[in-house]
N, C-alpha and C. Protein backbone atom coordinates (compact mmCIF):
# COMPACT_ATOMS: atom_id res chain seq x y z
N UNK A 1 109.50 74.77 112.43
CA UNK A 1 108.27 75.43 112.79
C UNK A 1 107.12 75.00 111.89
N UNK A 2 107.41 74.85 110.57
CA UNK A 2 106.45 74.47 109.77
C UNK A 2 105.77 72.80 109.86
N UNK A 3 106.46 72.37 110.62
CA UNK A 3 105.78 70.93 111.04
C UNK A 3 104.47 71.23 112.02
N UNK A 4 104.75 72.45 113.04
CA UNK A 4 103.92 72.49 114.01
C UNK A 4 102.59 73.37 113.50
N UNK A 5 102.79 74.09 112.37
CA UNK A 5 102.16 74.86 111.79
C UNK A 5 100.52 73.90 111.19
N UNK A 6 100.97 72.82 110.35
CA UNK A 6 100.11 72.22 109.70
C UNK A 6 99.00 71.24 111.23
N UNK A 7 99.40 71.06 112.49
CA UNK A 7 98.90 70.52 112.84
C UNK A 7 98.02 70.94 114.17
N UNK A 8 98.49 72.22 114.27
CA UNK A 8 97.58 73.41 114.96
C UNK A 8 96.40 73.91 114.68
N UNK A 9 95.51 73.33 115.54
CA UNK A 9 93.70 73.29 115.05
C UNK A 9 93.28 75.15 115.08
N UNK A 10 94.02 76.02 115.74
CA UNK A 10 94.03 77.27 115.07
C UNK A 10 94.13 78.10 113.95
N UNK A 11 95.03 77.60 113.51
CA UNK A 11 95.57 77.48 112.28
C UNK A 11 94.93 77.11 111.16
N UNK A 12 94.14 76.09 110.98
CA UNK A 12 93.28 75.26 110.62
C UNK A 12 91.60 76.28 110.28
N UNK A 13 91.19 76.92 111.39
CA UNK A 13 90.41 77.76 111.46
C UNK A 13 90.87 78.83 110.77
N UNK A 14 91.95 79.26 110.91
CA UNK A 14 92.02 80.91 110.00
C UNK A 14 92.29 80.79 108.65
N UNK A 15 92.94 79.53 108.33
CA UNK A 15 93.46 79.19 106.95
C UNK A 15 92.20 78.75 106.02
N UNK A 16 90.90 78.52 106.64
CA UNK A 16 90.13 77.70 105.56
C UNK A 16 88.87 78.77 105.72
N UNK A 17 88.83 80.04 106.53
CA UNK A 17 87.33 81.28 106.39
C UNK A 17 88.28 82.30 106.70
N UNK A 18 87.27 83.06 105.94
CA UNK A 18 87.72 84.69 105.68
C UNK A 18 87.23 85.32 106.81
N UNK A 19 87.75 85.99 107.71
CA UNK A 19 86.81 86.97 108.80
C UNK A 19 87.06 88.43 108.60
N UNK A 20 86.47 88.94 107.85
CA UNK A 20 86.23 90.23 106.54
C UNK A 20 86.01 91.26 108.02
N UNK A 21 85.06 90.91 108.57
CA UNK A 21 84.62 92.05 109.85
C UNK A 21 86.52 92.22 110.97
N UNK A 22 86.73 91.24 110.99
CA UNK A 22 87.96 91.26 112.01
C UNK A 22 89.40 91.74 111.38
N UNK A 23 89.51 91.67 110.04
CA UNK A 23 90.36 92.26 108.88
C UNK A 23 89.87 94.09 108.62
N UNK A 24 88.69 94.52 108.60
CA UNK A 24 88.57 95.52 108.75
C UNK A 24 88.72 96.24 109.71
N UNK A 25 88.56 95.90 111.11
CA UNK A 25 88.77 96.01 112.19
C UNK A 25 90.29 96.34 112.53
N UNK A 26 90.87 95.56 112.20
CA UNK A 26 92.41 95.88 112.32
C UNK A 26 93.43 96.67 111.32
N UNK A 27 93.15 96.94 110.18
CA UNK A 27 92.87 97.81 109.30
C UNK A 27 92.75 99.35 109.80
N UNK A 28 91.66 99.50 110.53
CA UNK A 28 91.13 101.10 111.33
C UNK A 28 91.80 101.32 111.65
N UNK A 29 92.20 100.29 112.64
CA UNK A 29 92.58 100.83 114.37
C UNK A 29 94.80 100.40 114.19
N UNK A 30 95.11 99.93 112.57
CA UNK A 30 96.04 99.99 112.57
C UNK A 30 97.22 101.12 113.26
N UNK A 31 96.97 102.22 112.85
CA UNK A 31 97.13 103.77 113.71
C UNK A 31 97.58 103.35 115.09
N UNK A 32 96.30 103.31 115.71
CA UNK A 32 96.37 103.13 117.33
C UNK A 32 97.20 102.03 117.67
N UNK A 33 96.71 101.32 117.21
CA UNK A 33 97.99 100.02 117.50
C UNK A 33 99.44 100.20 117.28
N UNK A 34 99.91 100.56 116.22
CA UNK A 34 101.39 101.17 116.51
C UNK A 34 101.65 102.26 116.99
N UNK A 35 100.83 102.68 117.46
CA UNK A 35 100.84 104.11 118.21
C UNK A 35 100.79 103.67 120.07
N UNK A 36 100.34 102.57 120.25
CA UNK A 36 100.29 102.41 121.78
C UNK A 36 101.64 101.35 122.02
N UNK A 37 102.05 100.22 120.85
CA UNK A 37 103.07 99.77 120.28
C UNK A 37 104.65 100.46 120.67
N UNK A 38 104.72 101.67 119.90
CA UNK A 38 105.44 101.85 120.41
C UNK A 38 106.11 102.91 122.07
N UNK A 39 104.16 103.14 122.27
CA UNK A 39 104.63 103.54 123.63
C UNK A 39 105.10 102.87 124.22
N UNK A 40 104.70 101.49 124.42
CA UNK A 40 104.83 100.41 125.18
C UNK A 40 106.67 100.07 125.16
N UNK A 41 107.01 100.34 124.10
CA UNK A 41 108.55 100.04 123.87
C UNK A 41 109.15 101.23 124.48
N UNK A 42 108.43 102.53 124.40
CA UNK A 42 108.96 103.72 125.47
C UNK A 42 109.09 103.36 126.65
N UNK A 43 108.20 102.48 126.96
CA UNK A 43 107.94 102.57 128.30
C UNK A 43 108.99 101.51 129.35
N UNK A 44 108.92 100.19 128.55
CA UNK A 44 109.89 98.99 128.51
C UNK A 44 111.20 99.18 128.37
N UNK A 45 111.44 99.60 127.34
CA UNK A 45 112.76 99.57 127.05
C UNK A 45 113.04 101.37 126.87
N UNK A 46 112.98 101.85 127.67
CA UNK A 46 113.89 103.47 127.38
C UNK A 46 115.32 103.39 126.99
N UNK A 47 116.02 102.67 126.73
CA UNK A 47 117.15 102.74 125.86
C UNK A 47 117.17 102.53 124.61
N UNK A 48 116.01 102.47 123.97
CA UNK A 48 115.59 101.99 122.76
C UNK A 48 115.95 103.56 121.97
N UNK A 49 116.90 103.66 120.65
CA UNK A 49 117.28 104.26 119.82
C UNK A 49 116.70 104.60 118.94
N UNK A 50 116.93 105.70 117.98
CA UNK A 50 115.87 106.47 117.22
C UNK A 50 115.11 105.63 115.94
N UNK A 51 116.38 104.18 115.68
CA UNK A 51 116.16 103.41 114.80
C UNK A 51 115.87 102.85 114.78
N UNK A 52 115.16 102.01 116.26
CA UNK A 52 114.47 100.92 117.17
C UNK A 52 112.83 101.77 116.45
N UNK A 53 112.66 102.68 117.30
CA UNK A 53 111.53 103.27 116.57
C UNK A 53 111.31 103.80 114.89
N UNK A 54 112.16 104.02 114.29
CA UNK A 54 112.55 103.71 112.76
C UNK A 54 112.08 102.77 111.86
N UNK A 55 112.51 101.78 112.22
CA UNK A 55 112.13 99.82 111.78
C UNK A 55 110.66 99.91 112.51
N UNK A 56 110.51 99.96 113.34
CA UNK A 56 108.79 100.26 113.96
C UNK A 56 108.02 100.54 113.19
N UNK A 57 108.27 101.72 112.69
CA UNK A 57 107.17 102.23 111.92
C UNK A 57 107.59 102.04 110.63
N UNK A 58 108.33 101.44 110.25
CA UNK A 58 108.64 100.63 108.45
C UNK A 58 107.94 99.65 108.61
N UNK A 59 107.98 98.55 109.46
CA UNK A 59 107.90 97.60 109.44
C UNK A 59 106.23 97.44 109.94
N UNK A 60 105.51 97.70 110.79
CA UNK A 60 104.70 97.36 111.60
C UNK A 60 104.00 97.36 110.91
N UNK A 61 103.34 98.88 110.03
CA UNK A 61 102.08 98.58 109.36
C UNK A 61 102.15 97.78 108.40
N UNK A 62 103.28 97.40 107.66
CA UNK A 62 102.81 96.25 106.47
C UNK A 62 102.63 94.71 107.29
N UNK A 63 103.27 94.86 108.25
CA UNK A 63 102.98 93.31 109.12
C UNK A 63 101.41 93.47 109.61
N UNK A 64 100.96 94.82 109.71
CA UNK A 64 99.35 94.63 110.05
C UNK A 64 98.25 94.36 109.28
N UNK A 65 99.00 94.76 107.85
CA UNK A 65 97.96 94.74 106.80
C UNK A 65 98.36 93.51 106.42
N UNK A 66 99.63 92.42 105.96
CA UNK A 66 99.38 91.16 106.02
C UNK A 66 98.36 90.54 106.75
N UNK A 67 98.63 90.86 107.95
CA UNK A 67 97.96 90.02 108.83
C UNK A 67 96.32 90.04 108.43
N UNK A 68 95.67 91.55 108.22
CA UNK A 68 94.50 91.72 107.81
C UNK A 68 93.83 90.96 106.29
N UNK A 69 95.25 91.37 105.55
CA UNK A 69 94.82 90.02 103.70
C UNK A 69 94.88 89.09 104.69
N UNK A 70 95.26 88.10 105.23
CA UNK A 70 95.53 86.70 105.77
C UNK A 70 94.14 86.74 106.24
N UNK A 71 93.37 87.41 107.34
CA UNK A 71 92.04 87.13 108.26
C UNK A 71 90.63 87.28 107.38
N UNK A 72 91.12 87.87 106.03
CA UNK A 72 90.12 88.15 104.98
C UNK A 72 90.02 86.96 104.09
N UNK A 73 91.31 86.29 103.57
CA UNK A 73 91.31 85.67 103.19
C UNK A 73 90.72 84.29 103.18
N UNK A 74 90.67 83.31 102.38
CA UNK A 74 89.99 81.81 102.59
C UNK A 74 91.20 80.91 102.17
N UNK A 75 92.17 81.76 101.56
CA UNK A 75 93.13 80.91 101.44
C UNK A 75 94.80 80.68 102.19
N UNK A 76 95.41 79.03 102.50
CA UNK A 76 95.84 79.11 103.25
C UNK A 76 97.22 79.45 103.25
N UNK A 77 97.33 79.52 102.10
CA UNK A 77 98.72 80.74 101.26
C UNK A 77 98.95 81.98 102.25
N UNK A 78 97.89 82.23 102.33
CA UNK A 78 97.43 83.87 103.12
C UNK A 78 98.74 83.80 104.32
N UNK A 79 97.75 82.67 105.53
CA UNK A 79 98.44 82.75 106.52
C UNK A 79 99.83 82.23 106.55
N UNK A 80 100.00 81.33 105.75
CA UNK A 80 101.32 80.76 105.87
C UNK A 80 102.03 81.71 105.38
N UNK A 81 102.33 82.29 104.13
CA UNK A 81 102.93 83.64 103.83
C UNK A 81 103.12 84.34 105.30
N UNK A 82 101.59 84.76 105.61
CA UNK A 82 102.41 86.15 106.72
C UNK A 82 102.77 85.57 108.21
N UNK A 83 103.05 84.16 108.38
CA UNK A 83 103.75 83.12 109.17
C UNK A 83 105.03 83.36 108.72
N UNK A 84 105.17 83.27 107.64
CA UNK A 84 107.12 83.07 107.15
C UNK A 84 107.49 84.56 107.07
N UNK A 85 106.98 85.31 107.17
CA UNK A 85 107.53 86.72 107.01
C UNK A 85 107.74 87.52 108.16
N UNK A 86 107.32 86.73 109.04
CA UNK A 86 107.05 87.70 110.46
C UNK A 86 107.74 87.02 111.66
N UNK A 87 108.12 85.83 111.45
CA UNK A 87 108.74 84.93 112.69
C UNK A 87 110.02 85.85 113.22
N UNK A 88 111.18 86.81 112.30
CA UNK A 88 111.76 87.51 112.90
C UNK A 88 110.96 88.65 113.73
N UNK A 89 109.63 89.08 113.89
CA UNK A 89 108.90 89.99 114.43
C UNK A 89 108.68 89.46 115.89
N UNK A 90 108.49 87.81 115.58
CA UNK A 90 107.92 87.45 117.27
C UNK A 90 109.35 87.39 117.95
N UNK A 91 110.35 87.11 117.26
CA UNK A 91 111.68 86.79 117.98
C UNK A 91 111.98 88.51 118.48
């Protein structure tokens, strides 16, 4: 993955400016977002167990507030860090 990482012109953009307004932004509305998050997993998956929603809410907000240091950030430590920490999140 990390081959495809360095050569993604997205990537490229978030790793080298800080977007301070779009880091605060997600920050706020962190709340709502795991809050509609895991409706959405209510809604999808109703066999989902008390511990499915458990790990949810352990896990989610520190993956949001990475994500927010990373969009604040100028450096490309930022994103790559919360790239390697989260790939079990997209799986």
């Amino acid at each position: 993955m990390s081959a495809n990482l360095e050569t993604t012109p997205v990537l490229d953009v978030l790793e080298n400016q800080s977007f301070q307004h779009a880091a605060a932004a997600l920050r706020n509305r962190s709340e709502r977002i795991l809050s509609r998050w895991e409706g959405l997993i209510r809604d999808l998956l109703p066999t989902a167990d008390k511990l499915t929603f458990a790990q949810l809410r352990d896990h989610i907000p520190g993956t949001l507030a990475r994500m927010a240091d990373a969009l604040e950030s100028t450096s490309a430590a930022e994103t790559r860090s919360l790239i390697s920490q989260t790939t079990d999140h997209g799986v």
